[in-house]
Protein backbone atom coordinates (compact mmCIF):
# COMPACT_ATOMS: atom_id res chain seq x y z
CA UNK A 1 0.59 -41.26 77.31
CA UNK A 2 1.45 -39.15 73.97
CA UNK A 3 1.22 -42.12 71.65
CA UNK A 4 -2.59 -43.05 73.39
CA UNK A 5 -3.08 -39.62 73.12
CA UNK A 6 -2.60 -39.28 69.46
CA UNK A 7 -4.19 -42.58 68.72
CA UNK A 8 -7.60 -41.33 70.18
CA UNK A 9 -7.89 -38.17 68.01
CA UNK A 10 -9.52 -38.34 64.67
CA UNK A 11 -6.67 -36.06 62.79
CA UNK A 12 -4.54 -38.15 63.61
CA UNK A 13 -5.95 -41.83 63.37
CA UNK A 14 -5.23 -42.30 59.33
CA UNK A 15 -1.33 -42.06 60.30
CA UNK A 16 0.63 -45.27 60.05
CA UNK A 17 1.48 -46.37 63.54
CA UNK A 18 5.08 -45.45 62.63
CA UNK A 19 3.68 -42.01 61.97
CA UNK A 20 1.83 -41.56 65.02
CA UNK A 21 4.70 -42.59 67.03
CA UNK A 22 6.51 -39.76 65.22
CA UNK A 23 3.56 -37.37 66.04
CA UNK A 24 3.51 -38.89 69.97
CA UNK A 25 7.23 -37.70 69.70
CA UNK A 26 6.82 -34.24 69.24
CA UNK A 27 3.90 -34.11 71.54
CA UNK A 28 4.60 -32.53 75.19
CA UNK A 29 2.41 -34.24 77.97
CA UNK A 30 0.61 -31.97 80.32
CA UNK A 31 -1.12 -32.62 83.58
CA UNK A 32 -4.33 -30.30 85.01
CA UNK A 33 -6.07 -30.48 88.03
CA UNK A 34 -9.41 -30.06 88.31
CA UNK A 35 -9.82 -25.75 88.42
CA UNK A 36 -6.72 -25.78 87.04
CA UNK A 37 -6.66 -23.43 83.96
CA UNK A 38 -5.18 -24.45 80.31
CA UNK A 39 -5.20 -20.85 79.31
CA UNK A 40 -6.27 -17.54 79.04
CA UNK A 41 -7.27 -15.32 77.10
CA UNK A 42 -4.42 -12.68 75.94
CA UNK A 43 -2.02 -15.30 76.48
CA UNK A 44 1.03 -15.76 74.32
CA UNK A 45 0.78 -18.78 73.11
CA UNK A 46 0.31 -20.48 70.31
CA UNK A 47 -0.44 -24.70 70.72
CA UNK A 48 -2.56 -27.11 69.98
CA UNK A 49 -4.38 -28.66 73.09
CA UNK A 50 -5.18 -31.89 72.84
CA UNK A 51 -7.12 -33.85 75.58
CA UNK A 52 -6.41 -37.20 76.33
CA UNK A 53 -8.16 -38.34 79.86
CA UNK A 54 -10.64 -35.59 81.66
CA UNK A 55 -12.39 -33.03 80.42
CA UNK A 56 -12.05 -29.38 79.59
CA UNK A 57 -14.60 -26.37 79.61
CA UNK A 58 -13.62 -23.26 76.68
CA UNK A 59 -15.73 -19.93 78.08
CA UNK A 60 -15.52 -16.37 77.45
CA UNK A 61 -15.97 -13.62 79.69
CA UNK A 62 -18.38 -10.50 79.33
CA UNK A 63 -17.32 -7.30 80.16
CA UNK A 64 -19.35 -8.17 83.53
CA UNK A 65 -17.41 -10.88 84.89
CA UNK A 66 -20.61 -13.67 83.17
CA UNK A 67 -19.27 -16.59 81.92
CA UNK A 68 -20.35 -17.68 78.32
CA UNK A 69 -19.70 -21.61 78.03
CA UNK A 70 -18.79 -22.28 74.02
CA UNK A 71 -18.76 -25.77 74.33
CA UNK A 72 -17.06 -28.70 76.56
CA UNK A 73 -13.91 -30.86 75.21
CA UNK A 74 -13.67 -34.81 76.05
CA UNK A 75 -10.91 -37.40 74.99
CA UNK A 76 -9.86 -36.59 71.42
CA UNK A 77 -11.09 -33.09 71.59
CA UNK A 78 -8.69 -30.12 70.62
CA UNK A 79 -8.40 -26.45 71.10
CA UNK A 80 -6.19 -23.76 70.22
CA UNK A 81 -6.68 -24.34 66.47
CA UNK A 82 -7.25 -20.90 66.18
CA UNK A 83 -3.94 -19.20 67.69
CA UNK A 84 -2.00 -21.48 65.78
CA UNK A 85 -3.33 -20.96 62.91
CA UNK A 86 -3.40 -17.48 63.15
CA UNK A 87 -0.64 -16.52 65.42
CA UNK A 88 -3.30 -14.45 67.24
CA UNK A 89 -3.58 -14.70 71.22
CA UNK A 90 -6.81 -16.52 72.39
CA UNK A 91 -9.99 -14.67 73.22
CA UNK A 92 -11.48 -17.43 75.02
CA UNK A 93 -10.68 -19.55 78.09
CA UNK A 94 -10.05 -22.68 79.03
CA UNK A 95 -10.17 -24.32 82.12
CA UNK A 96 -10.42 -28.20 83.53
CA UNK A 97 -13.43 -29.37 84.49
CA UNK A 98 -11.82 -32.81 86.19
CA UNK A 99 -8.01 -33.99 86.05
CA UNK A 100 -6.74 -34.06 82.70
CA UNK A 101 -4.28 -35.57 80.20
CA UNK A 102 -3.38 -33.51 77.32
CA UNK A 103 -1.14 -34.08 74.48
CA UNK A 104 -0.11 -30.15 73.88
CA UNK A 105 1.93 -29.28 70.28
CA UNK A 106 3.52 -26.01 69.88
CA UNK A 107 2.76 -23.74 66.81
CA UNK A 108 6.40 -25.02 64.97
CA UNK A 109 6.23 -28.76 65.70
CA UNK A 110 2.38 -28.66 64.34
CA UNK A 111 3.43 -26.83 61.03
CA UNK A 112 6.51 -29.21 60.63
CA UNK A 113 4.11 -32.37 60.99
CA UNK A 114 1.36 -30.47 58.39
CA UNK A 115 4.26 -29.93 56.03
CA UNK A 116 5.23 -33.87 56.05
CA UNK A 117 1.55 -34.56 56.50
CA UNK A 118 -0.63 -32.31 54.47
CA UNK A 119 -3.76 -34.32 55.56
CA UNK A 120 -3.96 -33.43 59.54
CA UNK A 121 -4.26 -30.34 58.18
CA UNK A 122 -6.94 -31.29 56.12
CA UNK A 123 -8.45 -32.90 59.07
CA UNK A 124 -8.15 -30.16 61.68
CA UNK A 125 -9.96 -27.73 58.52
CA UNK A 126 -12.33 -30.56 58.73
CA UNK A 127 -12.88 -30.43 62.18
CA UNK A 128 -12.99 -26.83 62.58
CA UNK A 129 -15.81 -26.31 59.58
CA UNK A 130 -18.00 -28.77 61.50
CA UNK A 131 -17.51 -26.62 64.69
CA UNK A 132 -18.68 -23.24 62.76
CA UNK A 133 -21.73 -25.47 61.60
CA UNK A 134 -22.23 -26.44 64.94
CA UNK A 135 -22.38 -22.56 65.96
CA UNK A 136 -24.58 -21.56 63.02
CA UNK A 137 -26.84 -23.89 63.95
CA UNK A 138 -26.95 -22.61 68.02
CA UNK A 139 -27.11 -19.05 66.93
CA UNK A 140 -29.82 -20.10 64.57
CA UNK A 141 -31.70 -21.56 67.76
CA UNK A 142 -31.20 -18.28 70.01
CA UNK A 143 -32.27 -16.35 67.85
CA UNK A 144 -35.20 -18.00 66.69
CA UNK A 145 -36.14 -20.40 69.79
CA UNK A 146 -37.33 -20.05 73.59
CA UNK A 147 -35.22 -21.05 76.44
CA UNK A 148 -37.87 -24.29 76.42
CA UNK A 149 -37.13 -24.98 73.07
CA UNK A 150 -33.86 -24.87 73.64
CA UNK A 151 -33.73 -27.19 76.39
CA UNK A 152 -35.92 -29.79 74.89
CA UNK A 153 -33.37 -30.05 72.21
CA UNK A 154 -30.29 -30.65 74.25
CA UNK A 155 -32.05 -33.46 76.22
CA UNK A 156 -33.43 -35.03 72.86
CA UNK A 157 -29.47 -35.06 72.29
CA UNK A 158 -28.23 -36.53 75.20
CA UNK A 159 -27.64 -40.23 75.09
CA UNK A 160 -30.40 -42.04 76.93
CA UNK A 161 -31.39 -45.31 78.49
CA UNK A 162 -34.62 -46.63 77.67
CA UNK A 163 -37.09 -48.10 79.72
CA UNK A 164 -40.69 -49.12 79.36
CA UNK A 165 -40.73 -46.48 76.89
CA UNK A 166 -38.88 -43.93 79.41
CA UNK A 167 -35.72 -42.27 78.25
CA UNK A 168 -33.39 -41.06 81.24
CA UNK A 169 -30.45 -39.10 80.09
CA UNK A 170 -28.10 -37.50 82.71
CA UNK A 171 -26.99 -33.67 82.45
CA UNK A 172 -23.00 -33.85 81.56
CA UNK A 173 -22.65 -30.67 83.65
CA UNK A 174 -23.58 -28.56 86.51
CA UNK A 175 -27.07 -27.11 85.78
CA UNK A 176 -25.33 -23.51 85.95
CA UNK A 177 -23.30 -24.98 82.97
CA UNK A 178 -25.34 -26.01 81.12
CA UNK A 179 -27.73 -22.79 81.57
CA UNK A 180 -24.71 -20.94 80.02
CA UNK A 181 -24.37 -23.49 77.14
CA UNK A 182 -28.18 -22.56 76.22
CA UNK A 183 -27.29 -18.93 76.65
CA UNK A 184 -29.78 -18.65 79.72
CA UNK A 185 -29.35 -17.72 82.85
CA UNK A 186 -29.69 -20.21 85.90
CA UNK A 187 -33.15 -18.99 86.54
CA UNK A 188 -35.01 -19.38 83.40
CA UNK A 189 -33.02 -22.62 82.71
CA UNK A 190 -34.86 -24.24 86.22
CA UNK A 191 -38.23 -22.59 85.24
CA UNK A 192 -38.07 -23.81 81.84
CA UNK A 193 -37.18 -27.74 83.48
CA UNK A 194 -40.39 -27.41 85.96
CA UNK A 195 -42.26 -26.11 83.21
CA UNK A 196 -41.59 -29.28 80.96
CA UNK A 197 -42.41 -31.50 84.06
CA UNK A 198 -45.70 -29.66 84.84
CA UNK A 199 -46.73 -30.76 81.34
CA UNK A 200 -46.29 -34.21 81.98
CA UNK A 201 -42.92 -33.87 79.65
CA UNK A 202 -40.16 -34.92 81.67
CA UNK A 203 -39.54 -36.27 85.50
CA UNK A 204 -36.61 -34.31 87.16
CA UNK A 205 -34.75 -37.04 89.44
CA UNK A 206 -32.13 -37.26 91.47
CA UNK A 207 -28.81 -35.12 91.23
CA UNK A 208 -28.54 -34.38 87.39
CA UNK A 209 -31.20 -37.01 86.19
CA UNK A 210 -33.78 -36.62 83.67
CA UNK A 211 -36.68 -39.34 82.84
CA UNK A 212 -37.85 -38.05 79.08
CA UNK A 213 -41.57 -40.07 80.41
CA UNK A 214 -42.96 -39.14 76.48
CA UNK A 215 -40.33 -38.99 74.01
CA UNK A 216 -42.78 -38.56 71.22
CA UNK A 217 -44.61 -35.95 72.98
CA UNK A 218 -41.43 -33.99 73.76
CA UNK A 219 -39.86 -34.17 69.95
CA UNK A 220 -43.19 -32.52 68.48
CA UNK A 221 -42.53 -29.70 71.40
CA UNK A 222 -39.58 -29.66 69.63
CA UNK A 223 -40.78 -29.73 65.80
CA UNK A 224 -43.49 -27.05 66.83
CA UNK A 225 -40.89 -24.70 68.24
């Protein structure tokens, strides 16, 4: 499982195979159950997550008790960048969203394997600027967009099959989910959906389907947001 593991992530795919077997060595396998939490925040640790099969949610927590979704991991994802790095404890959670596979390094086997190969670190820096990008970009949109506008441009992301000029995409998460990933609550995020379907926009179907019925119509929404 460790050497698929390190095959699959980007940081690590311009090794040698010899040096991704020596990566896969000092990688320690971990199972999660669905529910089943990776970490916490506070927690002493200091590793690099990596996940293999499954998937894995990262959240904070308000003073409140509200979750605040930050963004969901998939095979050749990584957290935990950020304690290692730093040798601070997390702030944020993290927490399986289905069984999972992950390829976990502690802080000293991940600076030994930077030391011998400068360019995962390189990589991970990589990685980590397109993330802060990424989160420029979202607090960009809400501050500056409506909870509409901010839905029409997740489902113009989504991948879609296309028929007779109808795009159907199908919502990765629970609609809760992804109403916390738009910074929304549950509420506005299903009055914002019916509002896009009264306008001819979109066709909510079944479960977590959407049927984009005018994709050009719905990208200048978009533009003129």
């Amino acid at each position: 499982m460790a050497e698929t593991c390190v095959s699959r992530v980007p940081v690590f795919a311009g090794l040698s195979e010899r040096d991704q077997q020596r990566v896969a060595g000092v990688a320690r396998p971990t199972r999660l159950h669905k529910g089943e939490a990776a970490y916490a925040a506070a927690d002493d640790v200091a590793q690099l997550m990596v996940v293999h099969t499954g998937r894995l949610k990262v959240f904070r927590v308000s003073a409140d008790g509200a979750q605040q979704l930050i963004r969901v991991l998939g095979p050749g994802d990584f957290t935990g960048e950020t304690s290692v790095f730093t040798g601070q404890r997390p702030d944020d959670y993290a927490t399986a969203l289905d069984d999972c596979q992950l390829c976990v390094f502690h802080h000293d086997d991940l600076e030994a394997l930077m030391r011998t190969h400068p360019e995962i670190g390189l990589r991970l820096l990589a990685t980590v600027s397109t993330r802060l990008a990424d989160t420029e970009q979202r607090l960009n949109a809400l501050t500056s967009r409506g909870v509409e506008g901010r839905l029409v441009d997740y489902l113009l992301a989504l991948p879609s099959t296309r028929q007779g000029g109808v795009a159907t995409v199908t919502l990765p998460l629970a609609k809760k989910d992804v109403a916390s990933l738009l910074d929304t609550t549950p509420e506005s995020f299903s009055r914002a959906l019916k509002s896009l379907a009264g306008q001819g926009l979109i066709v909510i179907g079944a479960g977590r389907t959407v049927s984009i019925t005018q994709p050009g119509r719905l990208q200048q929404f978009a533009d003129q947001e």
